[in-house]
N, C-alpha and C. Protein backbone atom coordinates (compact mmCIF):
# COMPACT_ATOMS: atom_id res chain seq x y z
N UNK A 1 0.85 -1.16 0.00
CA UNK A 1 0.00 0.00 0.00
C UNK A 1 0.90 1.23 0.00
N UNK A 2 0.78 1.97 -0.72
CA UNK A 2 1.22 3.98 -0.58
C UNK A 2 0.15 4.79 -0.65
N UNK A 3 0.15 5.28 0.66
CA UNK A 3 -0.41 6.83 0.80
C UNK A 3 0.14 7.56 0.68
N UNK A 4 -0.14 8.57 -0.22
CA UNK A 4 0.61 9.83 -0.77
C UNK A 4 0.08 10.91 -0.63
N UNK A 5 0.76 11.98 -0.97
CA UNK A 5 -0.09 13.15 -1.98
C UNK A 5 0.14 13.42 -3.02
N UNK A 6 -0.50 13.89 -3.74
CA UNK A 6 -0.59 13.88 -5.49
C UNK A 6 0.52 14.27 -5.90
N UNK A 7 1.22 15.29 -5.50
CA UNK A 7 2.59 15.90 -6.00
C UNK A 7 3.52 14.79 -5.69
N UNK A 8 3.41 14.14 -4.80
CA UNK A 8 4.97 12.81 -4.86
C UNK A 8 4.53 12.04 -5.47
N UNK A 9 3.36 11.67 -6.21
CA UNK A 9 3.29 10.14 -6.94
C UNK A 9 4.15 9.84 -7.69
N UNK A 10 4.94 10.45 -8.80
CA UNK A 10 5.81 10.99 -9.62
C UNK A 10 7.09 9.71 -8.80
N UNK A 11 7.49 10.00 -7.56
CA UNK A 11 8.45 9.24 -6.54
C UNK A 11 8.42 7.96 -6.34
N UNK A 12 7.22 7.52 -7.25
CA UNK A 12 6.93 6.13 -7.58
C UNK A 12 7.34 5.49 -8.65
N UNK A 13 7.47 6.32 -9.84
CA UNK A 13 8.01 5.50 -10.97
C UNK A 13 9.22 4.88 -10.80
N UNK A 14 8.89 4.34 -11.80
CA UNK A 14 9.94 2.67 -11.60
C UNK A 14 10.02 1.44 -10.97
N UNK A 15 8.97 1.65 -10.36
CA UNK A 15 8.03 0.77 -9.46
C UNK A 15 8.17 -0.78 -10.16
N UNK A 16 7.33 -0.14 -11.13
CA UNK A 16 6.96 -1.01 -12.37
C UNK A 16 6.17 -0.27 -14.01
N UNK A 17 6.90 -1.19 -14.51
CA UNK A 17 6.21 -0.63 -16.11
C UNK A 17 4.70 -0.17 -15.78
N UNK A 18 3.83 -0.96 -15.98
CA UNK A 18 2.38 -0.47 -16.14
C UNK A 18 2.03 0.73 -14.67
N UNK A 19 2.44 0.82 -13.59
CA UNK A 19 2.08 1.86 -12.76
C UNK A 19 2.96 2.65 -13.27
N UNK A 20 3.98 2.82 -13.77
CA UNK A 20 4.23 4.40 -14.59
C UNK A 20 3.73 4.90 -15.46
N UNK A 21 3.04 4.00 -16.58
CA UNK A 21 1.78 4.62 -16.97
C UNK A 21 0.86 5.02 -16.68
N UNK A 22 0.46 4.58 -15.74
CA UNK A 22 -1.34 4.98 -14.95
C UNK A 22 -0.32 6.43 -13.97
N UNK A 23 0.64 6.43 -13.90
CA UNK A 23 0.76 7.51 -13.18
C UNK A 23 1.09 9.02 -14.15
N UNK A 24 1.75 8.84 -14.77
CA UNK A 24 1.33 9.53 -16.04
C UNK A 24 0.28 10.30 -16.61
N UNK A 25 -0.98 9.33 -16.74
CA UNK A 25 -2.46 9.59 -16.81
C UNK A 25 -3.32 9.41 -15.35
N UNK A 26 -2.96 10.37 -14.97
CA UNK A 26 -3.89 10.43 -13.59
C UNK A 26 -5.39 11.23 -13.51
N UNK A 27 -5.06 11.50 -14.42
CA UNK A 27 -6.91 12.81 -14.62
C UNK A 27 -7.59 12.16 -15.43
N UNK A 28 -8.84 12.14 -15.28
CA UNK A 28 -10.11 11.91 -16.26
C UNK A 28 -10.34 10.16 -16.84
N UNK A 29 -11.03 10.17 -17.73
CA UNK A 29 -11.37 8.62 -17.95
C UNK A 29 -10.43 8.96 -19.57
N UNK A 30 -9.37 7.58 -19.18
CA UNK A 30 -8.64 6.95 -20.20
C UNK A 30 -8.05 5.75 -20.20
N UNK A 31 -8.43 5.09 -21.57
CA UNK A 31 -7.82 3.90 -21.79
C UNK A 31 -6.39 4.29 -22.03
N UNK A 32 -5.31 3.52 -20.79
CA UNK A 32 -4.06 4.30 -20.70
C UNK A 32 -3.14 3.29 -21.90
N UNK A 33 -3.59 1.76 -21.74
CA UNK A 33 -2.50 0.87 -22.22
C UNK A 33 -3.20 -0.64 -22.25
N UNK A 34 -4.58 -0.45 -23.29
CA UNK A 34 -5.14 -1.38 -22.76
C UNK A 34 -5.55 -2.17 -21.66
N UNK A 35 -5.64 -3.48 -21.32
CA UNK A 35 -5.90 -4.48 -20.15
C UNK A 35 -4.98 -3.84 -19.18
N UNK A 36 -3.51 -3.23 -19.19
CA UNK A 36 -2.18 -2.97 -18.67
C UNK A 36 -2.67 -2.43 -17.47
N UNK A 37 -3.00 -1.32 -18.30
CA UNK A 37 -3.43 0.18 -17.04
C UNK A 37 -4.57 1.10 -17.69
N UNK A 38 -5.31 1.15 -16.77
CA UNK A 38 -6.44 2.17 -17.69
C UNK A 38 -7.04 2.74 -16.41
N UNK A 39 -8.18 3.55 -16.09
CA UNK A 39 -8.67 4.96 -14.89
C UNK A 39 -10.49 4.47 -15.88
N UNK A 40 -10.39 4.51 -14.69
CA UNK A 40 -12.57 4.53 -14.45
C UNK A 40 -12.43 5.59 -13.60
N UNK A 41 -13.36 6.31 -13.59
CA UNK A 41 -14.02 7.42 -13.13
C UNK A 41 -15.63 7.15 -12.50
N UNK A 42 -15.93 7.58 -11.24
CA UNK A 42 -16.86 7.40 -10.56
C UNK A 42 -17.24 8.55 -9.65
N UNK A 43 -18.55 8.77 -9.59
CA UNK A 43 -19.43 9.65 -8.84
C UNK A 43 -20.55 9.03 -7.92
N UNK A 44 -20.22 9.59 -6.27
CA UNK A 44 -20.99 8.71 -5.51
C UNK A 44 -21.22 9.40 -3.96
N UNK A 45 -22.34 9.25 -3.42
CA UNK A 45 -22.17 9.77 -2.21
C UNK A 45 -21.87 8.66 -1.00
N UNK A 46 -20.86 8.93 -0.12
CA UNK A 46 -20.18 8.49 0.76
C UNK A 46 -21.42 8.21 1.65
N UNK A 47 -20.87 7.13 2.76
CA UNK A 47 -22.28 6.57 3.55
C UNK A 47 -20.79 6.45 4.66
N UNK A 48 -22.79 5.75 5.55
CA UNK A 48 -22.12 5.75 7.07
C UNK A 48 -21.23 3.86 6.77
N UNK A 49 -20.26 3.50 8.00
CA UNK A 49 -19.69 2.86 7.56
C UNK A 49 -20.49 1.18 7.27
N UNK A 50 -21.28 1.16 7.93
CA UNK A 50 -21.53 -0.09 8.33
C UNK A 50 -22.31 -0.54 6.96
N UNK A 51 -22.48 0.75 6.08
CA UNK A 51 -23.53 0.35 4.67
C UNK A 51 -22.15 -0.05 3.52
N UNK A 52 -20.85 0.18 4.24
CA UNK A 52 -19.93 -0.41 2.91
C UNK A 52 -19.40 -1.64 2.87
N UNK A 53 -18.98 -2.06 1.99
CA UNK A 53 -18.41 -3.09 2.22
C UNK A 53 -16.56 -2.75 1.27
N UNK A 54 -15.86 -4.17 2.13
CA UNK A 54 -14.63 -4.50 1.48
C UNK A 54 -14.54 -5.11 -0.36
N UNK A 55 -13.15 -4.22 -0.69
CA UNK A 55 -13.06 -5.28 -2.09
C UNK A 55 -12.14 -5.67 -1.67
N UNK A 56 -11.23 -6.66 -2.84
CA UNK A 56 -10.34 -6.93 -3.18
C UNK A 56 -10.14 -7.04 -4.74
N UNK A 57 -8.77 -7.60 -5.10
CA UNK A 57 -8.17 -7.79 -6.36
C UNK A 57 -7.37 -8.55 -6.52
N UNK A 58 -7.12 -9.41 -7.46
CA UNK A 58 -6.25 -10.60 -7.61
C UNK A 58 -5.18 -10.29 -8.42
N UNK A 59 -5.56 -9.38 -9.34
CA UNK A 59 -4.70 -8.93 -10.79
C UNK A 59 -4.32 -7.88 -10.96
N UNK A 60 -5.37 -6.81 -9.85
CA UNK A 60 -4.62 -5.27 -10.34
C UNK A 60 -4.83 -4.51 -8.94
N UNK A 61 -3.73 -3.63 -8.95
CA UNK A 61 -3.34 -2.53 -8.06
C UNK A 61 -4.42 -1.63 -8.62
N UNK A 62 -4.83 -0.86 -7.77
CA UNK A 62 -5.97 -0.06 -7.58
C UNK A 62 -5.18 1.68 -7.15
N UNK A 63 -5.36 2.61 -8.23
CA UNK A 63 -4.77 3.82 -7.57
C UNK A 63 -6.18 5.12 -7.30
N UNK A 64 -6.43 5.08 -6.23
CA UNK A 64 -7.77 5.59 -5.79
C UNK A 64 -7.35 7.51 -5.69
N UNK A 65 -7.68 7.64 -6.59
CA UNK A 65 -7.55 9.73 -6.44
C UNK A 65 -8.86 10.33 -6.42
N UNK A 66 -9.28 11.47 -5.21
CA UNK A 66 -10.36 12.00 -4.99
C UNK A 66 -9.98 13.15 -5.59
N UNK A 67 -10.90 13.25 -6.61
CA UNK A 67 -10.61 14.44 -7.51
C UNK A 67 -12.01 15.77 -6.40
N UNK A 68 -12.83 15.52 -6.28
CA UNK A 68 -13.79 16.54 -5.12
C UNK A 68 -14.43 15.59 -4.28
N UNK A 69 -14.86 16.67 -3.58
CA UNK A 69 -15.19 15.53 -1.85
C UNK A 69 -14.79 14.92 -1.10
N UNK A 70 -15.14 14.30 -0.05
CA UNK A 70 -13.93 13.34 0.98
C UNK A 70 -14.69 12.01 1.23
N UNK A 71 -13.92 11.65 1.49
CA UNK A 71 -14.06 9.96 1.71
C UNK A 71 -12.41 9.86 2.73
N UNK A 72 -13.42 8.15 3.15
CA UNK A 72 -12.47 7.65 4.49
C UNK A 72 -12.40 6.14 3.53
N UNK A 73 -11.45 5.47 3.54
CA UNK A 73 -11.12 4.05 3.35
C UNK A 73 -10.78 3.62 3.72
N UNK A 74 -10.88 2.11 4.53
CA UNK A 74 -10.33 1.02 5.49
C UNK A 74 -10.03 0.29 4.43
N UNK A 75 -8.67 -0.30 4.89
CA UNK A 75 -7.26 -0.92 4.47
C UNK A 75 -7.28 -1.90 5.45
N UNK A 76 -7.11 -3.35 4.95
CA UNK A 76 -6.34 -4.77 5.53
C UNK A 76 -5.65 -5.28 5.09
N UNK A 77 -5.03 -5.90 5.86
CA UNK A 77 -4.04 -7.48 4.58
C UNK A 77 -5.35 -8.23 4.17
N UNK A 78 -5.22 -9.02 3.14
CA UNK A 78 -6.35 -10.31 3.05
C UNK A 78 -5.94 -11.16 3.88
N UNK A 79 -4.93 -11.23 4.19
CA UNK A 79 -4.75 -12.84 5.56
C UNK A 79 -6.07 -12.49 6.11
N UNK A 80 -6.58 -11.34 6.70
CA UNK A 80 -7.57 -11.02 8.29
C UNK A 80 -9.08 -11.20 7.30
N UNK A 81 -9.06 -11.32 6.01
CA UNK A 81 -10.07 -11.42 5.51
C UNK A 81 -10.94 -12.75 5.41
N UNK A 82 -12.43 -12.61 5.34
CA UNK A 82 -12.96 -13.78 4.74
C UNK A 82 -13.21 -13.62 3.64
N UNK A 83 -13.39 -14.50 2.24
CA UNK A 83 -13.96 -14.26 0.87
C UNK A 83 -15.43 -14.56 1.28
N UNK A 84 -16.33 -13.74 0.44
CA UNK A 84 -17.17 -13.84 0.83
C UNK A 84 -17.81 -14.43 -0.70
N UNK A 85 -17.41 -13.60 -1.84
CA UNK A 85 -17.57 -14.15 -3.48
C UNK A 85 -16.21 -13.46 -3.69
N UNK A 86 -16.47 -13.91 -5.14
CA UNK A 86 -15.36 -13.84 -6.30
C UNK A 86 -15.45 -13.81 -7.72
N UNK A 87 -15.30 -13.15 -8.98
CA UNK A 87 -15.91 -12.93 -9.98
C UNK A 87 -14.09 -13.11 -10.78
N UNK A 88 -13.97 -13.94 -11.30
CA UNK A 88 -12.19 -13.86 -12.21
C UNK A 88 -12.43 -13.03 -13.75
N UNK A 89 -13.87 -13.04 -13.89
CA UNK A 89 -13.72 -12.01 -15.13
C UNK A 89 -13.38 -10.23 -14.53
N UNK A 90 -14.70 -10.42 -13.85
CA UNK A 90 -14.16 -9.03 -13.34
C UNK A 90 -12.85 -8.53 -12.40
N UNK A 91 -12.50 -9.28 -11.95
CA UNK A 91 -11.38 -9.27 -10.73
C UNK A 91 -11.75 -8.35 -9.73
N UNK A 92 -12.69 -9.03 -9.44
CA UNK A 92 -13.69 -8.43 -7.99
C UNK A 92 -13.76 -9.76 -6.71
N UNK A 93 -13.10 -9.45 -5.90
CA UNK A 93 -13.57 -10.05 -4.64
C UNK A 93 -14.04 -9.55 -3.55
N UNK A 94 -15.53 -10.00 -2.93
CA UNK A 94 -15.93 -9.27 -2.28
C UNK A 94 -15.50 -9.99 -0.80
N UNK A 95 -14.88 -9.44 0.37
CA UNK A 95 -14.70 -10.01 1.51
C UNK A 95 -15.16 -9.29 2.39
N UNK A 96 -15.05 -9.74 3.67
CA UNK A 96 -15.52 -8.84 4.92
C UNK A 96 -13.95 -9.34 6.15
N UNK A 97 -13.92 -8.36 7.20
CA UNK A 97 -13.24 -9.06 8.69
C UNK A 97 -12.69 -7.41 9.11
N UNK A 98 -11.54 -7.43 9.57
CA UNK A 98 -11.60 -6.12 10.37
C UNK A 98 -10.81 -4.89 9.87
N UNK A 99 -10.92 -4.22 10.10
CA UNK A 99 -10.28 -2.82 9.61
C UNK A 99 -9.05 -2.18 9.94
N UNK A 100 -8.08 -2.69 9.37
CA UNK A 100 -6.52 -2.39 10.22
C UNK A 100 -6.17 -0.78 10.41
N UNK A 101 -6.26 0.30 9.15
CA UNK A 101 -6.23 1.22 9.02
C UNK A 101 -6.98 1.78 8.20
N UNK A 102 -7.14 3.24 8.72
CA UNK A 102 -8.07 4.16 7.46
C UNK A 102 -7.63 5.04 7.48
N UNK A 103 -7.59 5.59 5.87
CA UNK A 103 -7.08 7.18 5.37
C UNK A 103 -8.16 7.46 5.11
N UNK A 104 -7.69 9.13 5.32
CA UNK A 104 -8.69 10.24 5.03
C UNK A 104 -8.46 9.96 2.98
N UNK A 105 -9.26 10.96 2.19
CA UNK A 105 -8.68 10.74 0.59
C UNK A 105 -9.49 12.11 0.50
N UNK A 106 -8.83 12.88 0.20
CA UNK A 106 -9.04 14.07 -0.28
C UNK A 106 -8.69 14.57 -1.35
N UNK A 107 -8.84 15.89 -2.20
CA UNK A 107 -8.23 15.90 -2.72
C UNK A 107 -6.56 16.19 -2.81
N UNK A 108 -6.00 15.68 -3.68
CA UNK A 108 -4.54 16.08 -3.12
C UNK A 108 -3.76 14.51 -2.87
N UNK A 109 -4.81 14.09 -2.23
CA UNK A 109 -4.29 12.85 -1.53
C UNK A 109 -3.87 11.54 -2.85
N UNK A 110 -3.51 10.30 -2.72
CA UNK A 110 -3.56 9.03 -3.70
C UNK A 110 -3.45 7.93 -2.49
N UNK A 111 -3.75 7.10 -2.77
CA UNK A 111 -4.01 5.48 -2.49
C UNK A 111 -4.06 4.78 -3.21
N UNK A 112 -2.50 4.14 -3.31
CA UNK A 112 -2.42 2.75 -4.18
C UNK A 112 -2.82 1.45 -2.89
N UNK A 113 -3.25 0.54 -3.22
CA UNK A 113 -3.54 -0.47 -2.41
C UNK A 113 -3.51 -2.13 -3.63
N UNK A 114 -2.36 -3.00 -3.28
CA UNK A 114 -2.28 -3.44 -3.76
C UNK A 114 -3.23 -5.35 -3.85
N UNK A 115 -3.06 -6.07 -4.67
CA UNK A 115 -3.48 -7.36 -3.87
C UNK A 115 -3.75 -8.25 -2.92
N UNK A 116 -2.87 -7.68 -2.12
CA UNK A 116 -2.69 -7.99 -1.05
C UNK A 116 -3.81 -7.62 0.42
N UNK A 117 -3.75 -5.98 0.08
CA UNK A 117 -4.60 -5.03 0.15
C UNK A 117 -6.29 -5.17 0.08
N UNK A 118 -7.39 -5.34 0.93
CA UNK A 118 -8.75 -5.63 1.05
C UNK A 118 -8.98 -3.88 1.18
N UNK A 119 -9.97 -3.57 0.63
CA UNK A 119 -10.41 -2.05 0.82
C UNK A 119 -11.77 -1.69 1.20
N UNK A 120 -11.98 -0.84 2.11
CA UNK A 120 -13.40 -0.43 2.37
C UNK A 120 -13.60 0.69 1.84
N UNK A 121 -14.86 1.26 0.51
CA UNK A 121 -14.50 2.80 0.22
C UNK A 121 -15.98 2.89 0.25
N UNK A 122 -15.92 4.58 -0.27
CA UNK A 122 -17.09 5.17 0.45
C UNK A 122 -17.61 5.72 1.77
N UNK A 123 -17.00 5.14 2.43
CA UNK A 123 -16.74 5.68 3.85
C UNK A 123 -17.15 7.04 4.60
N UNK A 124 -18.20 7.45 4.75
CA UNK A 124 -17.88 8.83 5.06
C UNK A 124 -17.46 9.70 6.77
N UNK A 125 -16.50 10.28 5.86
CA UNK A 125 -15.41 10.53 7.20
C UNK A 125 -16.42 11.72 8.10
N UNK A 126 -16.58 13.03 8.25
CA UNK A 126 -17.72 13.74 9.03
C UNK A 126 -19.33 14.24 8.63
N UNK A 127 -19.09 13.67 7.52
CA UNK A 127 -20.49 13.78 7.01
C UNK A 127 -20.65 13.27 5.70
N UNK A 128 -22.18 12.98 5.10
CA UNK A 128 -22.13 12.46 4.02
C UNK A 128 -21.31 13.57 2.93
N UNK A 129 -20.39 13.35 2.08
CA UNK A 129 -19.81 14.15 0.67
C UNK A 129 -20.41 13.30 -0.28
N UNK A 130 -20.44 14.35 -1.45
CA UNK A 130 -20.46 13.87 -2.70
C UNK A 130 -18.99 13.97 -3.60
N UNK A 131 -18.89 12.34 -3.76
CA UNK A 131 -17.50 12.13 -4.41
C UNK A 131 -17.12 12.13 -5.95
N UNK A 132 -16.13 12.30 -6.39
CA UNK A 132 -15.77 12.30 -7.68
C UNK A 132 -14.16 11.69 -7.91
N UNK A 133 -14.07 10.61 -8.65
CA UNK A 133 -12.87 9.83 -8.07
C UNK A 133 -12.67 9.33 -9.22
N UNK A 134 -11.53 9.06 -9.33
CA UNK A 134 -10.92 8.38 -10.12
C UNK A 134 -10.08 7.01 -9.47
N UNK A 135 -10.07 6.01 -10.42
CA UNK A 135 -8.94 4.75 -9.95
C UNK A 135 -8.54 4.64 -11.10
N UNK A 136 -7.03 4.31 -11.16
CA UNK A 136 -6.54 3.76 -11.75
C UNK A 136 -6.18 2.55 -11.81
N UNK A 137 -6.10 1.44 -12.83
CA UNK A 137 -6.25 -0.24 -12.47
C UNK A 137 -5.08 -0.57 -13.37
N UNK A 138 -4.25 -0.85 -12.41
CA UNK A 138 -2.59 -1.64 -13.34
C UNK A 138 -2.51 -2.84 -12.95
N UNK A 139 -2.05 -3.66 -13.94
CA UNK A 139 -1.96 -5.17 -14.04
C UNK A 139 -1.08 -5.14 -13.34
N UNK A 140 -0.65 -5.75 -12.16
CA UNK A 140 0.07 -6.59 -11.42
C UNK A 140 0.50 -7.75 -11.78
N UNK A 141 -0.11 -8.68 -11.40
CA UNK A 141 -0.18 -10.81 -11.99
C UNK A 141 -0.77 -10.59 -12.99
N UNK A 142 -0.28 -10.98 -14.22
CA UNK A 142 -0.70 -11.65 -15.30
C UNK A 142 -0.94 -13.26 -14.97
């Protein structure tokens, strides 16, 4: 996992091939590099916590940027997780168990969270916001 702020993401390249692309293209909806790395864009209002649930990912690192509004996200290892489903087309796993840490995500802010990585989003940190977000999705495991 890296929590950042937007101006150091840059301190990441070299990481790996496909997250230097998605870091590159950090604004707006683009197909960055095919299947590789590409940014979905989403609009949503944040809830209280107990209405969210955890993901996961098997295949791709997830780079979560709050372009307006705030949101809170809980972060685990998957060891502490249960699977609850699993979808291999989509590379969606949905799990539940406990909440090790949570960042604020503002704007400014980034959250990469990798495979390893179970995520709770939506979250709302002092009141409901209306969010506008971007992720970026880089292939990790092929």
């Amino acid at each position: 996992m890296i929590y950042t702020d937007l101006n150091n993401l840059e301190r990441y390249l070299g990481m790996g091939k496909h997250l230097d692309t998605a870091i590159h293209y950090k604004k707006g909806r683009n197909e960055v590099d095919g299947d590789f790395a590409f940014i979905n864009c989403f609009e949503y209002e944040t809830l209280p916590e107990e209405k969210t649930a955890f993901e996961a990912h098997e295949k791709y690192a997830d780079i979560h940027m709050v372009i307006s509004g705030e949101e809170k996200m809980g972060v685990s290892d998957m060891s502490l997780m249960t699977v609850t489903a699993k979808d291999e087309e989509t590379d969606s796993i949905e799990c539940h168990g406990p909440v090790e840490h949570y960042m604020d995500l503002t704007p400014g802010k980034v959250l990469i969270v990798f495979p390893e990585d179970a995520h709770k989003v939506k979250i709302m940190k002092d009141q409901i916001s209306q969010v506008r977000k971007a992720v970026g999705k880089v292939l990790v495991t092929e």
